[in-house]
C-alpha atoms as a PDB file:
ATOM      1  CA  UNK A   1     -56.792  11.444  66.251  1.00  0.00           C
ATOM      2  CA  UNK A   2     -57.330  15.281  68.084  1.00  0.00           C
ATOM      3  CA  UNK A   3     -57.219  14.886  71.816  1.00  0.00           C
ATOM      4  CA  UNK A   4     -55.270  11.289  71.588  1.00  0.00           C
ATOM      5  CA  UNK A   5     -52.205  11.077  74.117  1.00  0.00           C
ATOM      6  CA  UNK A   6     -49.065  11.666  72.099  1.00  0.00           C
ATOM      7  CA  UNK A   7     -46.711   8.778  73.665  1.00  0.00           C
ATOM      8  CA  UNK A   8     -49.749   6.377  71.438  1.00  0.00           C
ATOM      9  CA  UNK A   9     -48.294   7.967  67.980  1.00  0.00           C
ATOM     10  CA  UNK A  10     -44.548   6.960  68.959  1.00  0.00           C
ATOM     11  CA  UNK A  11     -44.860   3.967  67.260  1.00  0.00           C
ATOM     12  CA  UNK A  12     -46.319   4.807  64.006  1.00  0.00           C
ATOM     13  CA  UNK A  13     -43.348   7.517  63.782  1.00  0.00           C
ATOM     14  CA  UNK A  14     -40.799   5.226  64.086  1.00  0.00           C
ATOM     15  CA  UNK A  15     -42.309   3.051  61.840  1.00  0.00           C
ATOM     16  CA  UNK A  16     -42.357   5.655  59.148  1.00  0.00           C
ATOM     17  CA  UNK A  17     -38.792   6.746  59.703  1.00  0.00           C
ATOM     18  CA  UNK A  18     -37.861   3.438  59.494  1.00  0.00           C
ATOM     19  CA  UNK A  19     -39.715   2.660  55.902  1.00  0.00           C
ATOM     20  CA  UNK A  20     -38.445   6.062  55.200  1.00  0.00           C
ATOM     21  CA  UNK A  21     -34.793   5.140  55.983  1.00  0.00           C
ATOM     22  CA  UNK A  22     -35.752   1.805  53.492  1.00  0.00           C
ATOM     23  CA  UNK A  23     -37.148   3.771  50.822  1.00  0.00           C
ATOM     24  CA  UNK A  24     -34.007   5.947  50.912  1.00  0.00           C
ATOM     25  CA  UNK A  25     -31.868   2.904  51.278  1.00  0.00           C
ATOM     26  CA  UNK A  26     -33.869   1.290  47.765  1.00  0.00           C
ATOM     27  CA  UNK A  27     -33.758   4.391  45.746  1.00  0.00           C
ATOM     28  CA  UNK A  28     -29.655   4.758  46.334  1.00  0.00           C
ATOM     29  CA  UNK A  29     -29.406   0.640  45.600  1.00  0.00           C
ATOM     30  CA  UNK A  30     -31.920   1.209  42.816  1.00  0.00           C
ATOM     31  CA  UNK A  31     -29.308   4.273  41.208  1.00  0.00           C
ATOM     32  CA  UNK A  32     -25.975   2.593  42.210  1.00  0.00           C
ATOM     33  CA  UNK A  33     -27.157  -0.810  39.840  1.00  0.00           C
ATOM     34  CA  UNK A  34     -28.697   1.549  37.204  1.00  0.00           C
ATOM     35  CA  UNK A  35     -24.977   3.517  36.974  1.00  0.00           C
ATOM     36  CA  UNK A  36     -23.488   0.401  36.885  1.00  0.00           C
ATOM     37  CA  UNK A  37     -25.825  -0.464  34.271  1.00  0.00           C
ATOM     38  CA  UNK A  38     -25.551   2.416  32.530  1.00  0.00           C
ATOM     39  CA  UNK A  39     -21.618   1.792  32.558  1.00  0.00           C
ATOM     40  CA  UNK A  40     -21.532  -1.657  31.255  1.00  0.00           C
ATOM     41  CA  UNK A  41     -23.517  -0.675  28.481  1.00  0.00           C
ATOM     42  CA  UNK A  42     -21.188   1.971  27.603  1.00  0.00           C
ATOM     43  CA  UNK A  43     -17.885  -1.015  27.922  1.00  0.00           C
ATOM     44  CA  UNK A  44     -19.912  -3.231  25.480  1.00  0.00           C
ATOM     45  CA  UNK A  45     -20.591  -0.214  22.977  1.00  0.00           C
ATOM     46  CA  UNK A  46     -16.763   0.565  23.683  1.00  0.00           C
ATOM     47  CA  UNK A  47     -15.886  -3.225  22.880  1.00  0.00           C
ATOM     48  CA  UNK A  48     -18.157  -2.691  19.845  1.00  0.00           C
ATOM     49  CA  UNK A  49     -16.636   0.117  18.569  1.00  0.00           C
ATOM     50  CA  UNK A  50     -12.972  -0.998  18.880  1.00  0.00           C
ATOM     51  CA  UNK A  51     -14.187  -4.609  17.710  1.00  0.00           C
ATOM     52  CA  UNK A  52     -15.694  -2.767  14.574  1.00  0.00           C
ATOM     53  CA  UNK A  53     -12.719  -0.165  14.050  1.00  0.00           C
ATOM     54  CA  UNK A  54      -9.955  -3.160  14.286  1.00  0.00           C
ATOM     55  CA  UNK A  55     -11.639  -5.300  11.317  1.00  0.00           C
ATOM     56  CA  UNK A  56     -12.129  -2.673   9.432  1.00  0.00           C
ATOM     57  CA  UNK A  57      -8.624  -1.811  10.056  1.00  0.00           C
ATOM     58  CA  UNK A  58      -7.453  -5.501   9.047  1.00  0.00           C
ATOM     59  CA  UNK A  59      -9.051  -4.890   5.412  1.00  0.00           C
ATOM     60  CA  UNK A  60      -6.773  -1.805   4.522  1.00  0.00           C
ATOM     61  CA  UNK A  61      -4.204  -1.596   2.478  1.00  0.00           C
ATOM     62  CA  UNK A  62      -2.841   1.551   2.054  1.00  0.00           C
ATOM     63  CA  UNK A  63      -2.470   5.015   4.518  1.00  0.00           C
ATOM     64  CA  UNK A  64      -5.505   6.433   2.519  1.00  0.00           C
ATOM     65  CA  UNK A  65      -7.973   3.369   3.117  1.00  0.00           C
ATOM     66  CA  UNK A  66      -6.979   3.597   6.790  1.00  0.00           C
ATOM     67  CA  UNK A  67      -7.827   7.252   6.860  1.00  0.00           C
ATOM     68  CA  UNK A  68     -10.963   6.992   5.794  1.00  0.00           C
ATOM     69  CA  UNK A  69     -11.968   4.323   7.988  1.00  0.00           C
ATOM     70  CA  UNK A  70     -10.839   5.986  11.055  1.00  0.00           C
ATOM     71  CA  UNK A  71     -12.736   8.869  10.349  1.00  0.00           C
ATOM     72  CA  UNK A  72     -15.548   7.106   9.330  1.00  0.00           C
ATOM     73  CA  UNK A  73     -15.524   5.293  12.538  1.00  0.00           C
ATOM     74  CA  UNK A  74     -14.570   8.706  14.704  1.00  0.00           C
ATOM     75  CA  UNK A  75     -17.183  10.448  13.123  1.00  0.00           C
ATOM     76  CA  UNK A  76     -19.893   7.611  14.237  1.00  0.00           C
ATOM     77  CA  UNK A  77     -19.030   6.961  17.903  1.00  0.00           C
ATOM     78  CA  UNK A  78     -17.852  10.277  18.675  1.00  0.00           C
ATOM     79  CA  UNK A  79     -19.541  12.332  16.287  1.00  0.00           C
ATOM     80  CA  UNK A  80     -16.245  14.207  15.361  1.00  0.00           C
ATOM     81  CA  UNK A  81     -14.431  15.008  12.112  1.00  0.00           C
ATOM     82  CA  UNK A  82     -10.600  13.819  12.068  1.00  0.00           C
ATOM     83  CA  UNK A  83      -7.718  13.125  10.109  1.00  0.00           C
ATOM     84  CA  UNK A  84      -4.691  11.626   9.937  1.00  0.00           C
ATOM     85  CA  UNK A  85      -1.734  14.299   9.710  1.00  0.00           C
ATOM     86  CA  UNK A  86       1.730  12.997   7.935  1.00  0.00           C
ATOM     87  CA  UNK A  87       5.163  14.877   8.210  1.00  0.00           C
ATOM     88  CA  UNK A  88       6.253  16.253   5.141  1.00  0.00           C
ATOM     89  CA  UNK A  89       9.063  18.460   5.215  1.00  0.00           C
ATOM     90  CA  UNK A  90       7.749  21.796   6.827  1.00  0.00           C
ATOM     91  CA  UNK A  91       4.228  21.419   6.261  1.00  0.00           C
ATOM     92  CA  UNK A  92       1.675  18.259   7.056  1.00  0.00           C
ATOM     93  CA  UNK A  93       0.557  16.005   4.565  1.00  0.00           C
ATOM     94  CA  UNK A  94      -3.776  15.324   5.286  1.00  0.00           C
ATOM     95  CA  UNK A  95      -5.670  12.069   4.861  1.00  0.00           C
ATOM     96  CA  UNK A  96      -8.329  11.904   4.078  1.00  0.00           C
ATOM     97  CA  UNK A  97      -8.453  14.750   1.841  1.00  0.00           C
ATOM     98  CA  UNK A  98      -9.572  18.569   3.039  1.00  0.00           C
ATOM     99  CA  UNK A  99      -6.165  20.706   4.188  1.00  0.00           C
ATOM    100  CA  UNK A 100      -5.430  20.296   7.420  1.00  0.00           C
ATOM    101  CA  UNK A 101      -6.123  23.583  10.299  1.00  0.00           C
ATOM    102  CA  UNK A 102      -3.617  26.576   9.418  1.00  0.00           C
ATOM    103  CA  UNK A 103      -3.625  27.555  13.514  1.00  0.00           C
ATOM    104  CA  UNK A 104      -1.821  24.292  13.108  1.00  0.00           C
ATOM    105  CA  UNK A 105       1.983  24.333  14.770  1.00  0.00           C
ATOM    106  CA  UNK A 106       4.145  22.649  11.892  1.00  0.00           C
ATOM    107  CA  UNK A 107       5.827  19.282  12.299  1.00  0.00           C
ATOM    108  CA  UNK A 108       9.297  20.149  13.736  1.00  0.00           C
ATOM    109  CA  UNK A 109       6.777  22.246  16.636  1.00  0.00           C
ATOM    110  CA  UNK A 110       4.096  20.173  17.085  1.00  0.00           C
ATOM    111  CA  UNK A 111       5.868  16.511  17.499  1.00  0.00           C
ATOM    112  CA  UNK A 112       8.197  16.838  20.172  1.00  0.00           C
ATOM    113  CA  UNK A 113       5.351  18.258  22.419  1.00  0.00           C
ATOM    114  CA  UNK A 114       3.900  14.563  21.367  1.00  0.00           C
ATOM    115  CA  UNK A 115       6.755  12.491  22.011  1.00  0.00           C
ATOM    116  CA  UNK A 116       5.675   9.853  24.265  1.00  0.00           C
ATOM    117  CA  UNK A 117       9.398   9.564  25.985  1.00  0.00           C
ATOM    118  CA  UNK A 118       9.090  13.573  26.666  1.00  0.00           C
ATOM    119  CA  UNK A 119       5.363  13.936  27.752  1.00  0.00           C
ATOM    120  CA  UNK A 120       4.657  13.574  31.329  1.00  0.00           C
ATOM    121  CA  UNK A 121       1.902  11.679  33.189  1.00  0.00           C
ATOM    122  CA  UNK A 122      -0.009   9.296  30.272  1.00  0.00           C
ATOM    123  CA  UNK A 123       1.580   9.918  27.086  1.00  0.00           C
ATOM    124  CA  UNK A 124      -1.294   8.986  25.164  1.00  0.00           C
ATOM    125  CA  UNK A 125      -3.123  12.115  26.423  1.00  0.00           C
ATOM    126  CA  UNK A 126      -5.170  14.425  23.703  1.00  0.00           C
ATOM    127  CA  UNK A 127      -3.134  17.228  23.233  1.00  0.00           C
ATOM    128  CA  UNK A 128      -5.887  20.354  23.345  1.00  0.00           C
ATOM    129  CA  UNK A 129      -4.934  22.682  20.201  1.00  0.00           C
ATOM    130  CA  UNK A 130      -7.875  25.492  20.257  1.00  0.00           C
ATOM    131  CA  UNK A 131     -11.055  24.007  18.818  1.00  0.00           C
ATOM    132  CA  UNK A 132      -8.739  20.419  18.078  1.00  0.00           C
ATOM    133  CA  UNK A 133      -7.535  17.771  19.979  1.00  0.00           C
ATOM    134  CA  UNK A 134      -4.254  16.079  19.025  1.00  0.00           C
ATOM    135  CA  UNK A 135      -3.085  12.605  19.515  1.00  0.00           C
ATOM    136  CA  UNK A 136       0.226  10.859  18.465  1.00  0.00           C
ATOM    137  CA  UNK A 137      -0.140   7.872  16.543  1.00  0.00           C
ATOM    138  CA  UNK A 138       2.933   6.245  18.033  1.00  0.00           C
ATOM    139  CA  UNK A 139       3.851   2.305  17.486  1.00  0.00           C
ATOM    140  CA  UNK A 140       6.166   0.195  18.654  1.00  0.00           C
ATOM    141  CA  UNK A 141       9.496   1.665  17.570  1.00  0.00           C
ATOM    142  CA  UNK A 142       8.531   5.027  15.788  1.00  0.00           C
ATOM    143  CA  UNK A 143       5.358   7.615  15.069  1.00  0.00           C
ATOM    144  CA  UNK A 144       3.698   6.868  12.378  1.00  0.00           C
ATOM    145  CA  UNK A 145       1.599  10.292  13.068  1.00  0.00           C
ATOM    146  CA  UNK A 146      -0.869  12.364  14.601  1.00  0.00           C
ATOM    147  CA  UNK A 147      -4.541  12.159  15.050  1.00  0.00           C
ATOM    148  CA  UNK A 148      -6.644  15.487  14.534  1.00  0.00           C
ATOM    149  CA  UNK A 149      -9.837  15.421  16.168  1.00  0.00           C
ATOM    150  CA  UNK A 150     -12.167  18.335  15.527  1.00  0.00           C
ATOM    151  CA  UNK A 151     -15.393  18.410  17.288  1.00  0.00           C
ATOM    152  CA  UNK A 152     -18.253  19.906  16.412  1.00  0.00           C
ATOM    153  CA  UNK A 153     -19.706  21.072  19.434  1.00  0.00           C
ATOM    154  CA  UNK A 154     -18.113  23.987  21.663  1.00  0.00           C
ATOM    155  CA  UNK A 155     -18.027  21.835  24.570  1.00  0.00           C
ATOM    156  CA  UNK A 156     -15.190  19.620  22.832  1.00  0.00           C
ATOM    157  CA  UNK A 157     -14.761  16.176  24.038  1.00  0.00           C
ATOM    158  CA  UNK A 158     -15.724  14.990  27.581  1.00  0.00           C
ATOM    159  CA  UNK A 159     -13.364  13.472  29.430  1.00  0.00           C
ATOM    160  CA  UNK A 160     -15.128  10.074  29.901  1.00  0.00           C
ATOM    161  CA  UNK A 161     -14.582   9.752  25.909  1.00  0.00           C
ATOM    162  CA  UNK A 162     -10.817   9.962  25.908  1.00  0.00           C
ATOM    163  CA  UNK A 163     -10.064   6.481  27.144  1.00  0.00           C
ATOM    164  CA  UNK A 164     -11.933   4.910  23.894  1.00  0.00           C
ATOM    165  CA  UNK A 165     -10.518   7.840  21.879  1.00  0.00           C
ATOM    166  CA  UNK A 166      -7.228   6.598  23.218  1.00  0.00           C
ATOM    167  CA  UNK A 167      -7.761   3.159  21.699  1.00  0.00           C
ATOM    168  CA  UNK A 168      -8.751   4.228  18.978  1.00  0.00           C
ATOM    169  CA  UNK A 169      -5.235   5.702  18.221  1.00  0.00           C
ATOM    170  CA  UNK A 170      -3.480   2.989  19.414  1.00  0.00           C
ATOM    171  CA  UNK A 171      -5.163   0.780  16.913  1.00  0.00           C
ATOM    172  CA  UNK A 172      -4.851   3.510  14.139  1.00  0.00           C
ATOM    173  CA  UNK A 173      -0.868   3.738  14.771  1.00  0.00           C
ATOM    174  CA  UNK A 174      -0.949  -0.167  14.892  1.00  0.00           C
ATOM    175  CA  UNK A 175      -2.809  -0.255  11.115  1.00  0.00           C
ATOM    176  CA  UNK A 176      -0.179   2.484   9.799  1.00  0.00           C
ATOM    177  CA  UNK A 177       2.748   0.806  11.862  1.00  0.00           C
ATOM    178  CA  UNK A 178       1.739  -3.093   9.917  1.00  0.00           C
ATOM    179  CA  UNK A 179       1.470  -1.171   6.743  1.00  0.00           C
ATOM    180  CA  UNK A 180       5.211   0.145   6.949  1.00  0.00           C
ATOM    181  CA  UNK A 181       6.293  -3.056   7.894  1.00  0.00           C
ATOM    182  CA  UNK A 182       4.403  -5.186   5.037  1.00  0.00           C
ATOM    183  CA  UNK A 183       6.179  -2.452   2.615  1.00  0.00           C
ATOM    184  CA  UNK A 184       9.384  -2.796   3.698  1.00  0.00           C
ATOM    185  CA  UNK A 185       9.213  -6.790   3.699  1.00  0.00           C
ATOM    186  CA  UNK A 186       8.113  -6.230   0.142  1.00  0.00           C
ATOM    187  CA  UNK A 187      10.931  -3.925  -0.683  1.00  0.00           C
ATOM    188  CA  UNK A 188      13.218  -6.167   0.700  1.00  0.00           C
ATOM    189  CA  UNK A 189      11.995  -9.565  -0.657  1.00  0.00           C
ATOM    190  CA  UNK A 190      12.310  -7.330  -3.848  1.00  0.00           C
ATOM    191  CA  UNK A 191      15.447  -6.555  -3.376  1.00  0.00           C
ATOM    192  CA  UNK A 192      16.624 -10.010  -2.941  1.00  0.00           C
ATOM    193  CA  UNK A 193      15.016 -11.112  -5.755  1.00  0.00           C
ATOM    194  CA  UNK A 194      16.121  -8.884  -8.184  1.00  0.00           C
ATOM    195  CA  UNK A 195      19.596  -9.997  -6.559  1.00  0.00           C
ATOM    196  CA  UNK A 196      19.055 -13.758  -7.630  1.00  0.00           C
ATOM    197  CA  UNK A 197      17.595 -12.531 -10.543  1.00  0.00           C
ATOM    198  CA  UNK A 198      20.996 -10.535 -11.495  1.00  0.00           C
ATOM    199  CA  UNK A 199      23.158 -12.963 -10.346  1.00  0.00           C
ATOM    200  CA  UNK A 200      21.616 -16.047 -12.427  1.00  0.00           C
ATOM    201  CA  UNK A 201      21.803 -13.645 -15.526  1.00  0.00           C
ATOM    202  CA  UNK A 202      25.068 -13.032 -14.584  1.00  0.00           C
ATOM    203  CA  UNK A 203      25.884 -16.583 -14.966  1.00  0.00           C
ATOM    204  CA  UNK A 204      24.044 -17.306 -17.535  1.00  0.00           C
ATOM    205  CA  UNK A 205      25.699 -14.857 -19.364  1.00  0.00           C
ATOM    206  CA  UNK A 206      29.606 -15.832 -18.168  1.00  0.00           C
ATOM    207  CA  UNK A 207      28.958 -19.981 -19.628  1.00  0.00           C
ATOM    208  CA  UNK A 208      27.146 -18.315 -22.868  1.00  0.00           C
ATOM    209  CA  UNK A 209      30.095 -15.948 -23.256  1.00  0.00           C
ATOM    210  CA  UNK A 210      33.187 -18.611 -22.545  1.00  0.00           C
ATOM    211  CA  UNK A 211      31.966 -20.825 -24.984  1.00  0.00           C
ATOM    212  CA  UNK A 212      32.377 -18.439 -28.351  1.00  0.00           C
ATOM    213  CA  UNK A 213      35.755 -17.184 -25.956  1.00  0.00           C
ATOM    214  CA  UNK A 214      37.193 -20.925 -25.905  1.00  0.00           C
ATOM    215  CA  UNK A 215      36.857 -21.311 -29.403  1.00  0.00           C
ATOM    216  CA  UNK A 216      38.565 -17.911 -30.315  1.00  0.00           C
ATOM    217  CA  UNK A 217      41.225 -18.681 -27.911  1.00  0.00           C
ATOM    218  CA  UNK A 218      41.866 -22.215 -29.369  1.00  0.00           C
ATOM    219  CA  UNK A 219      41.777 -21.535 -32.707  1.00  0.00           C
ATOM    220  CA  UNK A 220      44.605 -18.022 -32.273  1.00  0.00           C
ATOM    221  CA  UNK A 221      46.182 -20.970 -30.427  1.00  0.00           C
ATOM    222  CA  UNK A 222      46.302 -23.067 -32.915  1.00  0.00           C
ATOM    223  CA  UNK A 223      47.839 -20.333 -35.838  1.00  0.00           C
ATOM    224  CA  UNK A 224      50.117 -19.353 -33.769  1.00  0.00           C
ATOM    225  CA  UNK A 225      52.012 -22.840 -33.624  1.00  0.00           C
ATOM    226  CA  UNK A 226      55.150 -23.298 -35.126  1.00  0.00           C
ATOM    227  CA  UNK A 227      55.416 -24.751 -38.407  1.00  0.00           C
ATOM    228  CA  UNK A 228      53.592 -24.034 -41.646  1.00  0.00           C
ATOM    229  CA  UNK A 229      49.615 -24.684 -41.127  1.00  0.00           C
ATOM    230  CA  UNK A 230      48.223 -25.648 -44.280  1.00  0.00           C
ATOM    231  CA  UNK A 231      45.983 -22.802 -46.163  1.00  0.00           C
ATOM    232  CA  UNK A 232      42.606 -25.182 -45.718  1.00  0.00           C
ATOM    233  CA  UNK A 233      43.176 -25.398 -41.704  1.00  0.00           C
ATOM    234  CA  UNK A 234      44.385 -21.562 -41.832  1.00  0.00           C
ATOM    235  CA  UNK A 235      41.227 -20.743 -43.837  1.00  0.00           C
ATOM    236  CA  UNK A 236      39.317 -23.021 -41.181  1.00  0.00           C
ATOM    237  CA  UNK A 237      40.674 -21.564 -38.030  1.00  0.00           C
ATOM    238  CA  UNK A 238      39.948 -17.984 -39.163  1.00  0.00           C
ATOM    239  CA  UNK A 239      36.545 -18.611 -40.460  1.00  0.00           C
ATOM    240  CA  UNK A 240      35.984 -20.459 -36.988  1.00  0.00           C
ATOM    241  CA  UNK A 241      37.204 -16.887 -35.273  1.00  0.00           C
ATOM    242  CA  UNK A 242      35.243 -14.691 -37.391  1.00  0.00           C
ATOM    243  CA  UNK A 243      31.842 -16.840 -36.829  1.00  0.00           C
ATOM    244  CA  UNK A 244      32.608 -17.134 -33.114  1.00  0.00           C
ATOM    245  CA  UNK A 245      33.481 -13.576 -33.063  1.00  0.00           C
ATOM    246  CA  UNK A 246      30.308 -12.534 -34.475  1.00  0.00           C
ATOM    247  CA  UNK A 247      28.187 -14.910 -32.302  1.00  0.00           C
ATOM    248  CA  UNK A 248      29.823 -13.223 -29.011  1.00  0.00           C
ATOM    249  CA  UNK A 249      29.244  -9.666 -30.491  1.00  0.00           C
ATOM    250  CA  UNK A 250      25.334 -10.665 -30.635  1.00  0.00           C
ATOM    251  CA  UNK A 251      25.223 -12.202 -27.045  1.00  0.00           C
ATOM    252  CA  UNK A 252      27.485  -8.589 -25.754  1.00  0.00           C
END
């Protein structure tokens, strides 16, 4: 009130500071556990994501299927375009489909500035190429090959994106890397059994062939004794040698 002392208000000023300190105090509390909110939402739609992308993964069975998925799935978390880019020779071989960016440096350029063992800091880094973002699709002993991202916004990617992005090409490089793996057990378990298959032909034909052999051999043998051989027993033996003659020409 006008005309009051002043020392009287003291009270009801500290009092305010003090709820206004509080309030302050609240609102910061009331920000830090909505951030933290905020973030675990964004780790369970990250878990999602990779949960999603890895069983969709599983289900492929060729390069082309896991293509597709992976953009499929790039293109719905991230709202990006990508594709998978394969060495061929000079030039880069596209999954899924369109061509991939002419600005793009060919293979002998553009994958030793990906090589894990020759990048610096984390290898697993997008590589910014003008409007694209590169990432190497490397497994456990080998690339298997890059991942083109193409935004469609100006801004590109923010940076809080590239950690899932990140997984994302790790499981990608994993899909391609089991896929190489399951066709070269199936080249080799093809190999070895075309080998069992050649060599049990190969001894099926050697007993099928001795047997007509034998009887050739015995029967020369057996004109070629000393002493006269009677015509019937001549006329015997070389009947026996023409028959088995013609017998191993068939099985040759």
């Amino acid at each position: 009130p006008r005309f009051s002392r002043v020392d009287a208000h003291w009270p009801n000023l500290l009092f305010f500071l003090a709820m206004l300190l509080a309030a302050q105090a609240v609102v910061r509390l009331l920000h830090r556990l909505r951030h933290q909110a905020r973030e675990v939402q964004r780790r369970e739609v990250h878990t999602a994501s990779l949960y999603l992308l890895g069983r969709a993964l599983a289900r492929c069975r060729t390069p082309e299927e896991v293509a597709d998925a992976a953009a499929e799935h790039l293109r719905r978390v991230f709202k990006v375009g990508a594709h998978l880019l394969f060495a061929e020779g000079p030039a880069w071989r596209a999954l899924p489909s369109p061509a991939p960016d002419p600005d793009l440096p060919p293979p002998q350029e553009l994958l030793p500035r990906l090589d894990v063992g020759e990048r610096l800091g984390d290898p697993l880094e997008p590589l910014s190429l003008g409007k694209t973002y590169c990432l190497s699709l490397t497994g456990t002993d080998q690339s298997e090959g890059v991942l083109q991202v193409l935004p469609r916004e100006s801004i590109g990617l923010p940076p809080d994106t590239w950690e899932l992005l990140k997984a994302f090409a790790v499981q990608i490089a994993l899909a391609l890397e089991r896929l190489r793996w399951l066709e070269e057990a199936r080249k080799a378990q093809l190999e070895s059994e075309t080998e069992r298959m050649r060599s049990t032909l190969l001894g099926a034909i050697g007993h099928d062939l001795r047997t007509p052999l034998a009887a050739i051999h015995g029967a020369a043998g057996s004109l070629l004794l000393p002493g006269e051989v009677p015509d019937t027993t001549r006329r015997d033996l070389l009947t026996m040698i023409q028959d088995e003659s013609e017998r191993l020409a068939q099985l040759l």
